[in-house]
N, C-alpha and C. Protein backbone atom coordinates (compact mmCIF):
# COMPACT_ATOMS: atom_id res chain seq x y z
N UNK A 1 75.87 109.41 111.30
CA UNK A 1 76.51 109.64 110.00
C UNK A 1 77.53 108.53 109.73
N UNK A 2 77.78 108.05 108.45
CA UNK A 2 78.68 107.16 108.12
C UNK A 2 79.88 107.52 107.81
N UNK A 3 80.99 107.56 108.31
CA UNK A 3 82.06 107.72 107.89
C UNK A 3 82.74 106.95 106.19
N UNK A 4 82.90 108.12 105.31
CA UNK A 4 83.61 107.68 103.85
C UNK A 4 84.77 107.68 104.09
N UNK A 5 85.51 107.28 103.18
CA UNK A 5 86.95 107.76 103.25
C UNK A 5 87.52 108.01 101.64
N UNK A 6 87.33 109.05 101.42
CA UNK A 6 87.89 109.68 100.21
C UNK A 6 89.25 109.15 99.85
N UNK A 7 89.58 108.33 98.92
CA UNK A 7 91.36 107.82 98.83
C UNK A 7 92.20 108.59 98.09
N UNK A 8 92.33 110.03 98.51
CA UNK A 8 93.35 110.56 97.56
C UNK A 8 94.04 111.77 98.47
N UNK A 9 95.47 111.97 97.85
CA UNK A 9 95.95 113.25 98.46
C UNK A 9 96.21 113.95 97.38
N UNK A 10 95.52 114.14 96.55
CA UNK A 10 95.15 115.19 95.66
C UNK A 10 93.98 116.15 95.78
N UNK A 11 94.78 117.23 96.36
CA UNK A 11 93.42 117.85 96.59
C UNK A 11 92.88 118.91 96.01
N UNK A 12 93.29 118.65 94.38
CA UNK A 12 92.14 119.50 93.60
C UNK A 12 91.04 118.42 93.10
N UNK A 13 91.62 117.25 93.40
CA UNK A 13 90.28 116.00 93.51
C UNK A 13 89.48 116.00 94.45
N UNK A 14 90.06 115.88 95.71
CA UNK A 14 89.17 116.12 96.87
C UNK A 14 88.27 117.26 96.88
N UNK A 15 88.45 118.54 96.62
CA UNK A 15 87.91 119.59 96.36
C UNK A 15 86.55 119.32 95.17
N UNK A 16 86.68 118.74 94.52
CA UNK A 16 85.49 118.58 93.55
C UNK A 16 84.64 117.42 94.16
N UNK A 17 85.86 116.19 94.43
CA UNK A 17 84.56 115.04 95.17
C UNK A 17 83.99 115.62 96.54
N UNK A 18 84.36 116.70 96.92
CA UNK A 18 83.41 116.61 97.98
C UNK A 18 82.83 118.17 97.86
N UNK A 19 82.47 118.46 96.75
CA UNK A 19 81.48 119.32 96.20
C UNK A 19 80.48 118.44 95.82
N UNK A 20 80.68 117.57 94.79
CA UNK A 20 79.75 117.14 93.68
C UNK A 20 79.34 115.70 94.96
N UNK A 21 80.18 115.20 96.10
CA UNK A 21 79.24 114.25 97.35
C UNK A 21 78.22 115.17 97.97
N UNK A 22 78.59 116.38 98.06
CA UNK A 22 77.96 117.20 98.88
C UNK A 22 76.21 116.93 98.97
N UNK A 23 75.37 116.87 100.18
CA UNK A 23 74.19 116.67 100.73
C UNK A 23 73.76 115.00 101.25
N UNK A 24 74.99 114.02 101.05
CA UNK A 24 74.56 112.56 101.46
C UNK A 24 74.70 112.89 102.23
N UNK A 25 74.50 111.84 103.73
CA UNK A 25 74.10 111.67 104.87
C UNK A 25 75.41 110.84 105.29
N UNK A 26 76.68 111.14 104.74
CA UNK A 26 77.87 110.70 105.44
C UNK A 26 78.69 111.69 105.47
N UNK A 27 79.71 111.53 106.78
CA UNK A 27 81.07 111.99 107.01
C UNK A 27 82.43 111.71 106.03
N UNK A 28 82.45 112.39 105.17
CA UNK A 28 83.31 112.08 104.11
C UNK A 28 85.02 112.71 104.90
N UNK A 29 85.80 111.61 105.30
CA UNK A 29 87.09 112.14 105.59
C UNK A 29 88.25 111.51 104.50
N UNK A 30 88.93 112.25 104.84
CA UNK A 30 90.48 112.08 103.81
C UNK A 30 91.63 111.41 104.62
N UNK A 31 92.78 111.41 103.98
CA UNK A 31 93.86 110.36 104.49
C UNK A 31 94.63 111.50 105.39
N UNK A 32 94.19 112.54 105.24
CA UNK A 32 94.66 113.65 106.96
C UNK A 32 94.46 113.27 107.65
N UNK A 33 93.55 112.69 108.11
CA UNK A 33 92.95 112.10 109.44
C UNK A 33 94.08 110.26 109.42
N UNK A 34 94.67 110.25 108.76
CA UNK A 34 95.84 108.73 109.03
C UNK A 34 96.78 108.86 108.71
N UNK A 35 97.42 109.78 109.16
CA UNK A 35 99.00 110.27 108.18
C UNK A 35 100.02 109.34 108.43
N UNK A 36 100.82 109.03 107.56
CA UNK A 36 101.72 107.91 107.37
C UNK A 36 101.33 106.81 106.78
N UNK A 37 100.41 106.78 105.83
CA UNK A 37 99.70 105.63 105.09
C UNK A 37 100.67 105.77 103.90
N UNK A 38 100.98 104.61 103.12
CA UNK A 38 102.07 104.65 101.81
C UNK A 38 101.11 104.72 100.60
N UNK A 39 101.59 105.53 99.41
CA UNK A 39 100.40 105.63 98.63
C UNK A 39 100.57 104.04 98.26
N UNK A 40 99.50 103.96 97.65
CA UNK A 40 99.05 102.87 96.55
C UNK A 40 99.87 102.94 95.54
N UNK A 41 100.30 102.08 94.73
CA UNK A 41 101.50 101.82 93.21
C UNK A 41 100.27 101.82 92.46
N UNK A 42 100.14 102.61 91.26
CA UNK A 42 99.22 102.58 90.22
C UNK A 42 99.78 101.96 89.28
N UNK A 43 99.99 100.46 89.17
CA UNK A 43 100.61 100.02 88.33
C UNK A 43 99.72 99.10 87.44
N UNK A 44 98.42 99.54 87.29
CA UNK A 44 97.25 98.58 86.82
C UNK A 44 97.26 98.96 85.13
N UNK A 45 96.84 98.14 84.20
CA UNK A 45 96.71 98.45 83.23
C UNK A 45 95.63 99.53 82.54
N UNK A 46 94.55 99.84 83.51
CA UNK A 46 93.33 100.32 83.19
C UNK A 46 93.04 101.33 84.20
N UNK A 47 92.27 102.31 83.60
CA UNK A 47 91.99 103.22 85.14
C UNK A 47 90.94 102.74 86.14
N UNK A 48 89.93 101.16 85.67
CA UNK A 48 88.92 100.86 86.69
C UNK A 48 90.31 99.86 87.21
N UNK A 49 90.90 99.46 87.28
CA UNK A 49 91.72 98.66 87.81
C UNK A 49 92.63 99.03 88.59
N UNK A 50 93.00 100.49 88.53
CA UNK A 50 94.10 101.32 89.60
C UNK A 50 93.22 101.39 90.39
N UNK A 51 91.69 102.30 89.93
CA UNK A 51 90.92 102.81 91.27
C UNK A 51 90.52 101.81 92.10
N UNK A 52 89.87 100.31 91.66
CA UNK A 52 89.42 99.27 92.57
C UNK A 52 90.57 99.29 93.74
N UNK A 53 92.07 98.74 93.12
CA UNK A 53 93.02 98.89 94.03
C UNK A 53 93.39 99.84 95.05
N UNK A 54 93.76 100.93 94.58
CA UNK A 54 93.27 101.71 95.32
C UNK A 54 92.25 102.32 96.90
N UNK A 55 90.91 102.01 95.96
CA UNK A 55 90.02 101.74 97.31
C UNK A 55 90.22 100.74 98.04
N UNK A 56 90.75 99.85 97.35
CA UNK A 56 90.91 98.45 98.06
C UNK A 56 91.74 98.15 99.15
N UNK A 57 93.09 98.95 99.05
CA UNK A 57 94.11 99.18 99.55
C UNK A 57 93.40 100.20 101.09
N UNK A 58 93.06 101.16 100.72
CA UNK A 58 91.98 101.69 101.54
C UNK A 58 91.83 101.17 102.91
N UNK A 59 90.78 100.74 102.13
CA UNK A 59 90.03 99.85 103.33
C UNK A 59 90.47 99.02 103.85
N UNK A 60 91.73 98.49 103.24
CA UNK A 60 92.08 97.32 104.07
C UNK A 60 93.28 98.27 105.60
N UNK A 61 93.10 99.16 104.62
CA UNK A 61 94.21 99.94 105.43
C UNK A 61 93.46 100.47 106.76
N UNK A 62 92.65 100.98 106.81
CA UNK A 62 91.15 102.13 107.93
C UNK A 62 90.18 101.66 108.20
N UNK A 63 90.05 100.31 107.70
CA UNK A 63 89.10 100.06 108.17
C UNK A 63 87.43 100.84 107.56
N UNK A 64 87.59 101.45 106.68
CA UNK A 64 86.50 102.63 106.43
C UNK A 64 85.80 101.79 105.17
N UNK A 65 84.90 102.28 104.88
CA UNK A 65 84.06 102.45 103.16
C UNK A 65 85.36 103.30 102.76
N UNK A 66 85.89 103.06 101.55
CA UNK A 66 86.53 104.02 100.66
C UNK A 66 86.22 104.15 99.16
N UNK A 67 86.44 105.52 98.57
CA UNK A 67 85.98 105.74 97.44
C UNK A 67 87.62 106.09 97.02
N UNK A 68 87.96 105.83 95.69
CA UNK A 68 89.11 106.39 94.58
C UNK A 68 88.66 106.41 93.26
N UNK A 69 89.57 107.18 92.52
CA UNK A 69 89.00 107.02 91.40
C UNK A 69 90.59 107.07 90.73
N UNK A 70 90.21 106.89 89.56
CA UNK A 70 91.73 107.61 88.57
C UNK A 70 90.64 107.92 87.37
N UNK A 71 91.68 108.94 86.43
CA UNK A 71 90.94 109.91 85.37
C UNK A 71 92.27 109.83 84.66
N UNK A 72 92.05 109.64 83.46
CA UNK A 72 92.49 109.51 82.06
C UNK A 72 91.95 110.51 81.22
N UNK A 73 93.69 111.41 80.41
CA UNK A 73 92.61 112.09 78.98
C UNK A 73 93.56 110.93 77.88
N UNK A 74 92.23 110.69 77.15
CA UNK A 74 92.49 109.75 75.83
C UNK A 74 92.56 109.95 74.88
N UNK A 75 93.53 110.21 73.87
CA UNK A 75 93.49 111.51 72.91
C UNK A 75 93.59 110.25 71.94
N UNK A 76 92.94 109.74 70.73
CA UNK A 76 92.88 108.57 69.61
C UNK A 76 93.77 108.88 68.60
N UNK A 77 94.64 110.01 68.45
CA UNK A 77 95.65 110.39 67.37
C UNK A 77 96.55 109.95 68.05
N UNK A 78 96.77 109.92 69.86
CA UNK A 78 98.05 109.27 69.96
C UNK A 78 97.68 107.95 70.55
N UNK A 79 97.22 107.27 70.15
CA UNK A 79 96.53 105.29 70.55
C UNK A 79 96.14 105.80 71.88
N UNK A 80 95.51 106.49 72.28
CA UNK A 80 94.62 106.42 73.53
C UNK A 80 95.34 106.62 74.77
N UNK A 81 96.76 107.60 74.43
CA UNK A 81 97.90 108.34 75.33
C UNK A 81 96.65 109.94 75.44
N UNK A 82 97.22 110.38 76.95
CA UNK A 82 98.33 109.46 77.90
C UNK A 82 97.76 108.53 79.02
N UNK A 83 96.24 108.23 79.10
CA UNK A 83 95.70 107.76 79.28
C UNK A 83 95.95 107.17 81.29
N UNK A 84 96.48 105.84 81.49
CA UNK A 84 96.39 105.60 82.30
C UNK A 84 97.96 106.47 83.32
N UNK A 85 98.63 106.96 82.19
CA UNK A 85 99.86 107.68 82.73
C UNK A 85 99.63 109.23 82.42
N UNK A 86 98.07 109.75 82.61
CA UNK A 86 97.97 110.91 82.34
C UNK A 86 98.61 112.37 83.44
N UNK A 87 98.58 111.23 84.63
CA UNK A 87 98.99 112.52 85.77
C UNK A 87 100.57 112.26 85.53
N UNK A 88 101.47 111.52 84.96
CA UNK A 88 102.87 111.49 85.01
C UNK A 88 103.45 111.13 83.15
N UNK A 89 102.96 111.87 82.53
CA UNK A 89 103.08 111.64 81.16
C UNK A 89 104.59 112.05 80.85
N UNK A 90 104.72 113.16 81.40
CA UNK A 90 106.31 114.06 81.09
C UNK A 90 107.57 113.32 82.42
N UNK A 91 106.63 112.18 82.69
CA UNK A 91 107.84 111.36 83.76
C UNK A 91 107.11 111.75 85.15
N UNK A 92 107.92 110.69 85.92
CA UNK A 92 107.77 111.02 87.47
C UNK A 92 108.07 112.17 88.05
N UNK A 93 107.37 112.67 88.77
CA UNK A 93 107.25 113.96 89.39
C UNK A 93 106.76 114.98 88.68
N UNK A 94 106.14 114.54 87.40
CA UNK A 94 105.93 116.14 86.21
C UNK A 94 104.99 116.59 87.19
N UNK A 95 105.11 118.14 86.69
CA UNK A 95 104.18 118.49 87.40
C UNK A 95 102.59 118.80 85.89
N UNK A 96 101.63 119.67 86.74
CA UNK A 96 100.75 119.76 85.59
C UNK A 96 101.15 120.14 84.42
N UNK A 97 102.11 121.74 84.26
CA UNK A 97 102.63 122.28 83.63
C UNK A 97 103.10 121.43 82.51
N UNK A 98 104.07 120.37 83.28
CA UNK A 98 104.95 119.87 82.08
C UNK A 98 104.26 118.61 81.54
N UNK A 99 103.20 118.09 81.85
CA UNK A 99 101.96 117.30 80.91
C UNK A 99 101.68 118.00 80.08
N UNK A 100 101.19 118.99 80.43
CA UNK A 100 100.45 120.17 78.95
C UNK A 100 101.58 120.04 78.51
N UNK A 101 102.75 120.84 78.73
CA UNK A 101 103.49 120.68 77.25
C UNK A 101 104.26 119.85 76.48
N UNK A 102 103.69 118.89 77.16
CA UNK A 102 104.26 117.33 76.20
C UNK A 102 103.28 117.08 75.69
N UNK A 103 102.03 117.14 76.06
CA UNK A 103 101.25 116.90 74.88
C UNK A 103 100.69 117.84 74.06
N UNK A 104 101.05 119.27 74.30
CA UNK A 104 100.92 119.68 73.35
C UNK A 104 101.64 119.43 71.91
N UNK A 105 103.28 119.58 72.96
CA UNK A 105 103.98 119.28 71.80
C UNK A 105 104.10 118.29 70.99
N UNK A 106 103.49 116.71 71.64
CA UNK A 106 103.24 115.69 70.62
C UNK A 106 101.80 115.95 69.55
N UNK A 107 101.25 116.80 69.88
CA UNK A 107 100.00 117.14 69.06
C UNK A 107 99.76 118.19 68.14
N UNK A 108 101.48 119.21 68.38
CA UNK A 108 101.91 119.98 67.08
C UNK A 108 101.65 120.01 65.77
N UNK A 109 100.95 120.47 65.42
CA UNK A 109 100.70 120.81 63.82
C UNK A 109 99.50 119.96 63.53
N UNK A 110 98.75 119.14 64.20
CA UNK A 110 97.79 118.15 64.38
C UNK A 110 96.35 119.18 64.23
N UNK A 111 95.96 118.87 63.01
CA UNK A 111 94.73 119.62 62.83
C UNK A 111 93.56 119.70 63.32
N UNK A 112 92.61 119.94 63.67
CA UNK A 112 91.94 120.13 64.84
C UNK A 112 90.42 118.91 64.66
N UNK A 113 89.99 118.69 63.42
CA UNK A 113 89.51 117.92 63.19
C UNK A 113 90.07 116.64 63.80
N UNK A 114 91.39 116.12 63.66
CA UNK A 114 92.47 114.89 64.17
C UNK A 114 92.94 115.03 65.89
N UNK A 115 92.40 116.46 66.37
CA UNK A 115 92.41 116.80 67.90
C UNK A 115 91.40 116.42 69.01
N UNK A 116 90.68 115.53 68.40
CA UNK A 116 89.08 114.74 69.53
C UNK A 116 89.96 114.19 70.29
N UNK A 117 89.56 114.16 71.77
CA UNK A 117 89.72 113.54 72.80
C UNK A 117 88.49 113.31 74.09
N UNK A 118 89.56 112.34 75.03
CA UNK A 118 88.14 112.42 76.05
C UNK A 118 88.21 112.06 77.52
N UNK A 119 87.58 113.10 78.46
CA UNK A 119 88.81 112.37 79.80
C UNK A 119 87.65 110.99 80.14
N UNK A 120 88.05 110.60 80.80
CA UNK A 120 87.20 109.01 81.61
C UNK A 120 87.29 109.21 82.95
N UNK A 121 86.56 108.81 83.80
CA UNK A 121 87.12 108.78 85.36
C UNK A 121 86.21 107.51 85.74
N UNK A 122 86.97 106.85 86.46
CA UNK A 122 86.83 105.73 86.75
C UNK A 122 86.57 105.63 88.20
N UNK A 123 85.46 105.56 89.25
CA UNK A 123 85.17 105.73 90.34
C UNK A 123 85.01 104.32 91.14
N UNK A 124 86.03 103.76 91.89
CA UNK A 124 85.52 102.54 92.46
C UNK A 124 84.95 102.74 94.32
N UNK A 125 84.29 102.16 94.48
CA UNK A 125 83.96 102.12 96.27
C UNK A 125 83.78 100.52 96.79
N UNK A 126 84.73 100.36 97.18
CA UNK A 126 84.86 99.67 97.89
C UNK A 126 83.98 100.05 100.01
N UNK A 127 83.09 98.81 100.20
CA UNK A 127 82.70 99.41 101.36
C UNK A 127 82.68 98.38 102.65
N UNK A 128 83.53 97.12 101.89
CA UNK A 128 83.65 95.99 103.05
C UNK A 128 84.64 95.00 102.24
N UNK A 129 84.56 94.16 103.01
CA UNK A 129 85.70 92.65 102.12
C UNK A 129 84.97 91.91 101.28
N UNK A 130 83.86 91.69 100.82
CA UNK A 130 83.29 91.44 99.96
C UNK A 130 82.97 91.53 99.10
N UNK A 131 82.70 93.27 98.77
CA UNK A 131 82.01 93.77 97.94
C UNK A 131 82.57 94.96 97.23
N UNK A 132 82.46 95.27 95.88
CA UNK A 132 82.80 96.30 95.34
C UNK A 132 82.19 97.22 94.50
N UNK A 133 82.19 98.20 93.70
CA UNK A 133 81.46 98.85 92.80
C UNK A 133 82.41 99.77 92.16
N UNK A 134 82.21 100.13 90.32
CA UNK A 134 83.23 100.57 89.92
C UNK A 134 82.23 101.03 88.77
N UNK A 135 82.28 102.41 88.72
CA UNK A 135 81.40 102.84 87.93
C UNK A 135 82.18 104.39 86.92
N UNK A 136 81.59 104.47 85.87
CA UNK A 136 82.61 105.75 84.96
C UNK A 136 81.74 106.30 83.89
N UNK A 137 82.58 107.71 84.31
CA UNK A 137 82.30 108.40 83.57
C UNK A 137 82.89 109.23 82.58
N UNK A 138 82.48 109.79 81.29
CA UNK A 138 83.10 110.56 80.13
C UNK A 138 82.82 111.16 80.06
N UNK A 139 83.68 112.41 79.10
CA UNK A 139 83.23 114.01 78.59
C UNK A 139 84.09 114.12 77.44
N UNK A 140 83.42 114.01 76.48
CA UNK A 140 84.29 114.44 75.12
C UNK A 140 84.89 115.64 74.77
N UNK A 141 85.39 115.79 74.03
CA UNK A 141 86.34 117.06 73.77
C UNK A 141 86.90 116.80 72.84
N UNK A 142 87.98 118.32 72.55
CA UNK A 142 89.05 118.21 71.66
C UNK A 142 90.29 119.26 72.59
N UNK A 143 91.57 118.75 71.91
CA UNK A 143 92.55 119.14 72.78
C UNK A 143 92.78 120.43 71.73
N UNK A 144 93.12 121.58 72.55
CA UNK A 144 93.01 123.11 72.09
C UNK A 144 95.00 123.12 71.81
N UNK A 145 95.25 124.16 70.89
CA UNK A 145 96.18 124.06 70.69
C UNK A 145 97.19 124.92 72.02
N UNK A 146 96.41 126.12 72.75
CA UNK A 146 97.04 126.33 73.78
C UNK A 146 96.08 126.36 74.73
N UNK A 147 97.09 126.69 76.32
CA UNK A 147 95.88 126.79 76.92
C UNK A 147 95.11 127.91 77.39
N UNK A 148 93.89 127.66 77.93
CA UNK A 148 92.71 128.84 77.74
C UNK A 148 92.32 128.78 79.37
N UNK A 149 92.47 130.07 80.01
CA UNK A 149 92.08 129.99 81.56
C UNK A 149 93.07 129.30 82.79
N UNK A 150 92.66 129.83 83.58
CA UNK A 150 93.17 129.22 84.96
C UNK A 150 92.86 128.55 86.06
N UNK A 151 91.43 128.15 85.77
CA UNK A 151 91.00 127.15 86.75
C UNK A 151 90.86 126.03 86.56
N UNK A 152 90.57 125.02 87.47
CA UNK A 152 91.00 123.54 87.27
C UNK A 152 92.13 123.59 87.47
N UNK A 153 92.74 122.13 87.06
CA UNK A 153 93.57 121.65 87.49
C UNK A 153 94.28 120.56 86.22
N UNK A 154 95.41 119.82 86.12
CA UNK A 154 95.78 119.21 84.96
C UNK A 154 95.57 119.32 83.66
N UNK A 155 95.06 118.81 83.23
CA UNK A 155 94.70 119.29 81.67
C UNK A 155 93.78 120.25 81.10
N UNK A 156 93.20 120.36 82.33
CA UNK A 156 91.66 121.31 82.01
C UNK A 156 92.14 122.62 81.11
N UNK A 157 93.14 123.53 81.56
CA UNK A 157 93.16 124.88 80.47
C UNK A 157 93.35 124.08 78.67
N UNK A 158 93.32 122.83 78.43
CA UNK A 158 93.62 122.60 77.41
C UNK A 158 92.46 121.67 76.37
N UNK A 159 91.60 121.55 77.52
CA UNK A 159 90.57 120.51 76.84
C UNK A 159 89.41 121.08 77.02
N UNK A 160 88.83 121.38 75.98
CA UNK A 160 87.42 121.91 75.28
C UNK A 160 86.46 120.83 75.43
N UNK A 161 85.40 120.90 76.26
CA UNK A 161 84.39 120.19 75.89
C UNK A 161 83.59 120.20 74.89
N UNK A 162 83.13 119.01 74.52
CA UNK A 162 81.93 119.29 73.05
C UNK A 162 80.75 119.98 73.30
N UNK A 163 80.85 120.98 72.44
CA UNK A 163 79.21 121.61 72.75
C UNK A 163 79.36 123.07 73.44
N UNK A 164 80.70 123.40 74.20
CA UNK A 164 80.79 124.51 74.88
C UNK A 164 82.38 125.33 74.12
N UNK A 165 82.27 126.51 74.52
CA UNK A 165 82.77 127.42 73.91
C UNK A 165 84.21 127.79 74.55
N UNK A 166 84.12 127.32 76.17
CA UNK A 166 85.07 127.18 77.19
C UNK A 166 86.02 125.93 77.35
N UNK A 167 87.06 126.41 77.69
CA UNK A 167 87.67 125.37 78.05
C UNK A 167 87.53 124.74 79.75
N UNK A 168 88.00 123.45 80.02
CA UNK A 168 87.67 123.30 81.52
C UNK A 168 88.23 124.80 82.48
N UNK A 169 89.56 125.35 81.41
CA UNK A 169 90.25 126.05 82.65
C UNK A 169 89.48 127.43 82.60
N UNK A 170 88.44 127.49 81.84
CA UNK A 170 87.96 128.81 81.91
C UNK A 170 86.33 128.58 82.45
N UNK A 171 86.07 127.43 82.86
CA UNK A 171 85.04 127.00 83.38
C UNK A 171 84.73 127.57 84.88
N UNK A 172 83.77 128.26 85.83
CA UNK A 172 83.67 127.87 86.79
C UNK A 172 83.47 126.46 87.71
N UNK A 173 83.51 126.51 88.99
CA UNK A 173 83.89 125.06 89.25
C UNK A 173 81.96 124.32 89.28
N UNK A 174 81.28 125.42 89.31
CA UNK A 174 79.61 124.75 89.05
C UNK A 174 79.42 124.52 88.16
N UNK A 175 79.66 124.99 86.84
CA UNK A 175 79.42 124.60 85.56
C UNK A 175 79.90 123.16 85.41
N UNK A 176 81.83 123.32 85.58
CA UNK A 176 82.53 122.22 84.94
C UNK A 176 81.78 120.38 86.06
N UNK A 177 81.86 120.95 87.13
CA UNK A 177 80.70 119.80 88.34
C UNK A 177 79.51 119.36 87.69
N UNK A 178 79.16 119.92 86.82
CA UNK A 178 77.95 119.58 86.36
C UNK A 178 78.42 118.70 84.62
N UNK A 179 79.31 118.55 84.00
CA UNK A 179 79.44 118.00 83.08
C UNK A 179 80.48 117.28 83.06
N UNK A 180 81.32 117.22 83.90
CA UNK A 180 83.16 116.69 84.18
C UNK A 180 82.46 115.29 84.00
N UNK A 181 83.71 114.33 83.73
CA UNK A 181 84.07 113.53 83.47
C UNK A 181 83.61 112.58 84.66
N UNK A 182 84.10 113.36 85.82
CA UNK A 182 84.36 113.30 87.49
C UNK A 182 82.83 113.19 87.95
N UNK A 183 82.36 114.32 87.56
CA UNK A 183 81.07 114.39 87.83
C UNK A 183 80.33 113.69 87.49
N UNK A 184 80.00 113.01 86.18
CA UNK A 184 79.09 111.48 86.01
C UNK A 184 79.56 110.52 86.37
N UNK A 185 80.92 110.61 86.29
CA UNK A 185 80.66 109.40 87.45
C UNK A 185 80.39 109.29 88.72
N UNK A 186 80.34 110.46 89.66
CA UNK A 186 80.26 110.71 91.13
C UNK A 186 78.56 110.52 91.35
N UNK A 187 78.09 111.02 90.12
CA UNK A 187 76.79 111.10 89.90
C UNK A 187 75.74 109.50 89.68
N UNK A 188 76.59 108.87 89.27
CA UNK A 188 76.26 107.54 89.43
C UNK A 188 76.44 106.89 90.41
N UNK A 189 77.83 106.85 90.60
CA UNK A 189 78.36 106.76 92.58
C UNK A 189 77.43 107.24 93.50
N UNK A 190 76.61 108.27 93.51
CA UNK A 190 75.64 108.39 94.41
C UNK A 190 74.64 107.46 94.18
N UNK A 191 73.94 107.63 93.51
CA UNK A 191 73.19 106.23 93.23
C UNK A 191 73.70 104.86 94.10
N UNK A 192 74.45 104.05 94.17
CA UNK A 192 75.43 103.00 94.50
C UNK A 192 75.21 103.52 96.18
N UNK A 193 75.90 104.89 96.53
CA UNK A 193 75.62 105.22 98.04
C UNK A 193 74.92 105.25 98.54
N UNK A 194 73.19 105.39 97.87
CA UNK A 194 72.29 105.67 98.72
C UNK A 194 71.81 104.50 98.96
N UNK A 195 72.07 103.22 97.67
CA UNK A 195 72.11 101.99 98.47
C UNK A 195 72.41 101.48 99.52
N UNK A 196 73.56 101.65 99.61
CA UNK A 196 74.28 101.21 100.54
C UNK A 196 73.85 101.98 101.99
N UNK A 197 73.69 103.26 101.91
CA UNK A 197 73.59 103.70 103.34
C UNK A 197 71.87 102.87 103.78
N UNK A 198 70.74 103.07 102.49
CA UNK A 198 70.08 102.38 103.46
C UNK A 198 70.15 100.94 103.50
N UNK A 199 70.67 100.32 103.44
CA UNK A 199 71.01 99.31 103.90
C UNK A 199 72.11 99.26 105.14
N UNK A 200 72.62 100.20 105.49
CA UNK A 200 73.66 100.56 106.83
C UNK A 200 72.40 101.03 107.71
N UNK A 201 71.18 102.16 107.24
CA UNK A 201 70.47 102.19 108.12
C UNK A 201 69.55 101.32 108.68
N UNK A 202 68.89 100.24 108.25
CA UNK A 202 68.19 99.33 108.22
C UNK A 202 68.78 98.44 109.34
């Protein structure tokens, strides 16, 4: 088995990437297994540009294949906020809570037609010093005026996908795996892995 290395200590991320990795033919471990690693500074302009770093940082760090990603919701009424500062919109340390209600409250009275949005996730893997891959995915929506449900995680009780009646937070976690943002791109990312492993097996 090949050892991955998942780059995040977020683990309502980890929890989905290693649902939606689930059945490759690698050992997918997390940064538990290296404690005392310093996070990464997400100070990139773009979310394929945090995650490359990111993984990049990684690997240079473990020695491993590493996968990261970052995820953006992009709401076009406010220029494409909060986008790459979506997990710290209400400041450093917000927690989820206080994202939702900053953007709700910047999206007050904002009619629902003018409420389209869309998360992105940006998946890079890095799997040696050479080489990279950075692949993404979308899910459109509109941002709900409150929120709806309790599962998920960050924005999800607040963002409606197109086409469904639920919000992420009222989603189960098989449904939302199957259309997330997260999920096409992980879904492409496999693709990219199975390259790579056979070429590790070979």
């Amino acid at each position: 088995m090949t050892k991955i290395l998942l780059a995040t200590n977020n683990k309502d991320k980890l929890r989905e990437l290693q649902v939606i990795l689930n059945g490759l033919p690698v050992e997918l471990v997390t940064f538990e297994q290296f404690p005392g690693l310093p996070p990464t500074v997400e100070d990139a302009d773009s979310l394929e540009e945090n995650a490359l770093k990111k993984a990049k940082e990684a690997f240079r760090r473990t020695g491993l294949p590493a996968i990261a990603d970052d995820t953006g919701l992009e709401v076009p009424y406010l220029n494409g906020r909060p986008g790459v500062y979506s997990s710290r919109y209400a400041g450093q340390g917000a927690t989820y809570a206080d994202n939702v209600r900053k953007l709700l409250k910047d999206l007050r009275g904002v009619p629902a037609r003018r409420r389209g949005a869309q998360f992105r996730c940006a998946v890079a893997f890095v799997p040696d010093q050479r080489s990279h891959h950075v692949v993404e995915g979308v899910c459109r929506g509109t941002i709900l005026e409150s929120a709806r449900g309790a599962n998920g995680f960050g924005y999800d009780p607040i963002f409606l996908p197109s086409g469904f009646g639920q919000s992420f937070g009222e989603m189960d976690a098989a449904l939302k795996n199957t259309i997330s943002h997260r999920a096409l791109a992980l879904q492409r990312l496999k693709t990219v892995l199975r390259q790579y492993l056979s070429g590790v097996d070979r």
